[in-house]
Protein backbone atom coordinates (compact mmCIF):
# COMPACT_ATOMS: atom_id res chain seq x y z
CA UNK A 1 -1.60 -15.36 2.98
CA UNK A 2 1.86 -16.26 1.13
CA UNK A 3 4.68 -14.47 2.08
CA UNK A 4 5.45 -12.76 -1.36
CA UNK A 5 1.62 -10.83 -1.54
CA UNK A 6 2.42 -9.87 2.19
CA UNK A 7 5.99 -8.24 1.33
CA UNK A 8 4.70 -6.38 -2.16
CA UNK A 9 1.96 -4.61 0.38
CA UNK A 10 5.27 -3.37 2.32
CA UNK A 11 7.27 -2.45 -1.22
CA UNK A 12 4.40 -0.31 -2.21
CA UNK A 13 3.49 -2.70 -4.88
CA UNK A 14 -0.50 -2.27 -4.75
CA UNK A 15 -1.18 -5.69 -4.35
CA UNK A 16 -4.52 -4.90 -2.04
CA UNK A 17 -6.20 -3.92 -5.56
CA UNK A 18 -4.83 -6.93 -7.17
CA UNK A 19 -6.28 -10.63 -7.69
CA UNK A 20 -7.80 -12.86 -5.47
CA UNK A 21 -7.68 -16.11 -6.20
CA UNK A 22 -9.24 -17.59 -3.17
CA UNK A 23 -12.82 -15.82 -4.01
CA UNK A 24 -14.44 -17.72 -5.86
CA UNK A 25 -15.94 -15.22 -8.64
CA UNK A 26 -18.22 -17.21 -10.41
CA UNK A 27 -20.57 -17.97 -7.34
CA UNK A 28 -19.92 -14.52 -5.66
CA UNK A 29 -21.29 -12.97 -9.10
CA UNK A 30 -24.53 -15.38 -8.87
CA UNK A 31 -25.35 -14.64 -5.32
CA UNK A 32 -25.37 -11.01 -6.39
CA UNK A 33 -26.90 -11.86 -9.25
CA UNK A 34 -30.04 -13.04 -7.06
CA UNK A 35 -30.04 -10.19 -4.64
CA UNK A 36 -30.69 -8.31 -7.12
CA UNK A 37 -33.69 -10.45 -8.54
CA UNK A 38 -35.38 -10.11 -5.03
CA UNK A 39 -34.82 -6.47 -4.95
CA UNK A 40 -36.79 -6.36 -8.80
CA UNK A 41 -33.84 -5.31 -9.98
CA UNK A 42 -34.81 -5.54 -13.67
CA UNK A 43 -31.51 -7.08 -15.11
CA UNK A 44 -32.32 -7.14 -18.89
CA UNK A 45 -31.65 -3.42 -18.59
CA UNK A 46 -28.71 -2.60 -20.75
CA UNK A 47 -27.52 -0.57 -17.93
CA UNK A 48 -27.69 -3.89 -15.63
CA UNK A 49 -26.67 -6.39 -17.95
CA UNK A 50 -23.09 -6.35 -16.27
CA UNK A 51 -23.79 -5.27 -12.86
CA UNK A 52 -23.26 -8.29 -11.13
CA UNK A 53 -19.94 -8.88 -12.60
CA UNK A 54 -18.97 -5.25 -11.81
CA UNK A 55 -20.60 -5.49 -8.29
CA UNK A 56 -18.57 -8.59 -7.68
CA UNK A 57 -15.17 -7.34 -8.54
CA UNK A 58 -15.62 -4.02 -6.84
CA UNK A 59 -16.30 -6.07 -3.25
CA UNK A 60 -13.72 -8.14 -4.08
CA UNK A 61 -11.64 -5.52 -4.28
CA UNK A 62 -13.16 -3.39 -1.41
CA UNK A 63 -12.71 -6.70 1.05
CA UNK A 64 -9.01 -7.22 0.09
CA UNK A 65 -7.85 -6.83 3.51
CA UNK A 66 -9.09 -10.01 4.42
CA UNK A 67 -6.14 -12.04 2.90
CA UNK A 68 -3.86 -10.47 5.28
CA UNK A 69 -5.49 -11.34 8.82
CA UNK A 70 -1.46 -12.55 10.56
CA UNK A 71 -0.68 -9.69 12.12
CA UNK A 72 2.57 -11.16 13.74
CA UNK A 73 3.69 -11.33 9.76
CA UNK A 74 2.21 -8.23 8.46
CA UNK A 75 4.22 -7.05 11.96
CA UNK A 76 7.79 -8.64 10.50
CA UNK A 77 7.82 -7.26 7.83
CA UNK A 78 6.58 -3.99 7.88
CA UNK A 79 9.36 -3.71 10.89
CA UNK A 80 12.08 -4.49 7.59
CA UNK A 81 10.89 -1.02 6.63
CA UNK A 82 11.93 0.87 9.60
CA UNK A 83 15.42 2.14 10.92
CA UNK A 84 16.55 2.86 14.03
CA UNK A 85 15.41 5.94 15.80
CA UNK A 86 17.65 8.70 17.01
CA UNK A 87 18.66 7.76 20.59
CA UNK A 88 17.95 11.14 22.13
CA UNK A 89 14.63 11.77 19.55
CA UNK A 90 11.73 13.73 21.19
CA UNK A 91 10.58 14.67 18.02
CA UNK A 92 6.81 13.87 17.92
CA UNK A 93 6.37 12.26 13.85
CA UNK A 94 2.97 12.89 12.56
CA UNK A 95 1.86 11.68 8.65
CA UNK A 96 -2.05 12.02 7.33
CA UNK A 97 -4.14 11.13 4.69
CA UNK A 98 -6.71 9.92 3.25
CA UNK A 99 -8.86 6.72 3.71
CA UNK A 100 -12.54 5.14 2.10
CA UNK A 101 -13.87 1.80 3.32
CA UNK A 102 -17.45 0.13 4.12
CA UNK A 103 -19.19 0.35 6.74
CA UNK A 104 -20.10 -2.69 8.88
CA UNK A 105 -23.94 -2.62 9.34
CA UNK A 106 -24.70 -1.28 6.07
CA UNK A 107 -22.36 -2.50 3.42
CA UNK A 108 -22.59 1.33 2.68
CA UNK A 109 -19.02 3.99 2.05
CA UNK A 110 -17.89 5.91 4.70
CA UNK A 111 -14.34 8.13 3.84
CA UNK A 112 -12.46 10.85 5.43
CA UNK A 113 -8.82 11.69 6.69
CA UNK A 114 -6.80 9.95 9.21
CA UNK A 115 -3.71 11.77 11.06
CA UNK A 116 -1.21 9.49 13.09
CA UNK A 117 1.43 10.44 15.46
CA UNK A 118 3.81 8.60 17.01
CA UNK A 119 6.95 9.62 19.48
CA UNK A 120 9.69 7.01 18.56
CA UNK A 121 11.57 4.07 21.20
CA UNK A 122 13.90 2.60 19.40
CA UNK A 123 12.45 2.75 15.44
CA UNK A 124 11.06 5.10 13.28
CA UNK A 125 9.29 4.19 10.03
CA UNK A 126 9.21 4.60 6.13
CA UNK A 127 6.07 8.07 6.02
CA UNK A 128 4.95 5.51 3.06
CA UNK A 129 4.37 2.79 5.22
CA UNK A 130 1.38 4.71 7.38
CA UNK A 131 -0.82 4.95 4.42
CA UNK A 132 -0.19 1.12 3.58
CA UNK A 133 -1.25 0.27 7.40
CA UNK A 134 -4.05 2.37 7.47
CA UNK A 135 -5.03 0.74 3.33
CA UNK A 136 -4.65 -3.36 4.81
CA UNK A 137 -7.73 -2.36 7.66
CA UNK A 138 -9.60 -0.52 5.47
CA UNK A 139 -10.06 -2.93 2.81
CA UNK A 140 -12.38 -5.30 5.51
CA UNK A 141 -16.57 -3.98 6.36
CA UNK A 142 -15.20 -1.79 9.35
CA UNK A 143 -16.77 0.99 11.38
CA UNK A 144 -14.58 3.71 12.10
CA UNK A 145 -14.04 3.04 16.17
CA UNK A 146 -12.61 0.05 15.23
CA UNK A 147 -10.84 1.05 11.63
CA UNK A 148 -8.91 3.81 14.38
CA UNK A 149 -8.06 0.71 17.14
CA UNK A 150 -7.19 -2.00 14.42
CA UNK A 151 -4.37 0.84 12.80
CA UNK A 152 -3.55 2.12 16.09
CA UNK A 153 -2.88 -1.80 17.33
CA UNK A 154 -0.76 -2.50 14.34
CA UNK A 155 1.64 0.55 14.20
CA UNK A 156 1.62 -0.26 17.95
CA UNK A 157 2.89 -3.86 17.33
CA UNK A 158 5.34 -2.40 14.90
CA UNK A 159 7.07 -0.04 16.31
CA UNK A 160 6.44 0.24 20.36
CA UNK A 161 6.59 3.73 20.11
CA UNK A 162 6.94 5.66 23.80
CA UNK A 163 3.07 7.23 22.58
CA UNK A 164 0.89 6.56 19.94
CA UNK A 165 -2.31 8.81 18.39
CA UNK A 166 -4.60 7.76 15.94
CA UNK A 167 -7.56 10.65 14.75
CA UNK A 168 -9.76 9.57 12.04
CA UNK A 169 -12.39 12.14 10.65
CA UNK A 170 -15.56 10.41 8.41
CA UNK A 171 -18.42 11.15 6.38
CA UNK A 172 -21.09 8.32 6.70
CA UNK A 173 -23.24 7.53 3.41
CA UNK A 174 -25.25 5.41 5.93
CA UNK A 175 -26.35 8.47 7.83
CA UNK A 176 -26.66 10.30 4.60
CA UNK A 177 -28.27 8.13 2.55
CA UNK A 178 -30.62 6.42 5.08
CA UNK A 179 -31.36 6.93 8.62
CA UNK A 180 -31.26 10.62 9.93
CA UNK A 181 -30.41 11.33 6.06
CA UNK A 182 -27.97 14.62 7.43
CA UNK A 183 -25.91 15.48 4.51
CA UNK A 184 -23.70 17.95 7.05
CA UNK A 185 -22.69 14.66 9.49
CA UNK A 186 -19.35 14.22 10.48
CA UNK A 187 -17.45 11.75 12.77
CA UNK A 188 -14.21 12.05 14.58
CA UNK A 189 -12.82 9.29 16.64
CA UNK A 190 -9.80 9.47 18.96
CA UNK A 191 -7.22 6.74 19.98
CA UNK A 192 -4.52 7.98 22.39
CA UNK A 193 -1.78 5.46 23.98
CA UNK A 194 1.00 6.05 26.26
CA UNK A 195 2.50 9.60 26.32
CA UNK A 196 -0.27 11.39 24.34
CA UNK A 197 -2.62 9.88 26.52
CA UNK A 198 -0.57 10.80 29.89
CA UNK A 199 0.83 14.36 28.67
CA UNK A 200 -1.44 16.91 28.57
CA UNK A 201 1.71 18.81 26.04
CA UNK A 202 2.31 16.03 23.91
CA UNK A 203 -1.95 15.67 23.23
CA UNK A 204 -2.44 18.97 22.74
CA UNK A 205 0.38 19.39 20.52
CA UNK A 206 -1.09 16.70 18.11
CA UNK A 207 -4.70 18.36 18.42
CA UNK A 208 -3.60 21.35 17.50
CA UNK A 209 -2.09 19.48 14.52
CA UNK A 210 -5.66 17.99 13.58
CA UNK A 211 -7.10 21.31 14.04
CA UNK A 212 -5.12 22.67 11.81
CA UNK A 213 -4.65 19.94 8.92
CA UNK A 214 -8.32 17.84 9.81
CA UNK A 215 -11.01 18.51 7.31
CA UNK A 216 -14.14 19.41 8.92
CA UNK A 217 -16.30 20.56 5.70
């Protein structure tokens, strides 16, 4: 990971959907290539002609969060976007939106809304800066238990915050597509740390909040 990709993800520079020279295209595209022979994929379609190529640069793409694994950098330097908080702040700070990754077991989409609170220490940060956190995990094959813990560890790491809440709501292709095939299912998954954990108020203030503002269509 060189230092300059790692501080254009904090500048809001889009990087995560920009090259990758350490994949090596060329083989990634014949691998796919030959999946798709042993699926009798008929590739002299016009429609398929390019579909490896496309295929390949879409999970290249898709996986991008890969190339930024050192969290004790990513940590540095998204802590360069933050300021100092208010020393008597009890405000609880709470920014949402949206997020699409793949899942795990099934190299399949799952998407939704995420909604993150956080009640400031000593540093509050850039509302921008959530998103971008939230983007770097779900650019990797994740399932959403572990898309909420891997945010909610690195805004953690970042800021130390006195409590920390991470909600995540999903729709799974893999369970709509295959499996139970249930076009209506919907996931939630919870992380809460510290005072929304221990303070009945402070949880159901941010519930309340993803009551309100999560999308449960």
């Amino acid at each position: 990971m060189v230092l300059a990709e790692v501080e254009a993800i904090v500048n809001d520079r889009g990087l995560l959907t920009g090259p990758r020279p350490t994949v090596d295209r060329e083989k990634l595209q014949h691998h796919l290539r030959e999946v798709l022979r042993l699926l009798h994929v008929d590739l002299q379609d016009e429609n398929l002609l390019d579909t490896p190529r496309r295929w390949s640069e879409s999970l290249v793409t898709l996986t991008s969060g890969y190339d930024y694994t050192d969290v004790r950098k990513l940590t540095t330097l998204f802590r360069k976007a933050c300021s100092a908080a208010d020393v008597n702040c009890q405000n609880m700070v709470v920014i949402g939106g949206t997020y699409k990754t793949l899942c795990a077991h099934h190299i399949l989409p799952f998407f939704g809304q995420f909604i993150i609170g956080y009640i400031p220490e000593t540093m509050i940060i850039g509302a921008s800066k959530i998103p971008r956190i939230v983007e770097v995990h779900m650019r990797r094959l994740q399932s959403q238990e572990h898309l909420a813990h891997d945010v909610a560890d690195t805004v953690e790491k970042i800021l130390e915050p006195r409590g920390l809440a991470v909600w995540m709501g999903g729709v799974h292709m893999c369970m709509i597509m295959r499996g139970v095939e249930q076009e209506s299912s919907f996931m939630e998954t919870n992380v809460l740390r510290g005072e929304f954990l221990n303070d009945e108020r402070t949880r159901d203030e941010f519930m309340s909040i993803v009551n309100r503002r999560g999308k449960r269509d």
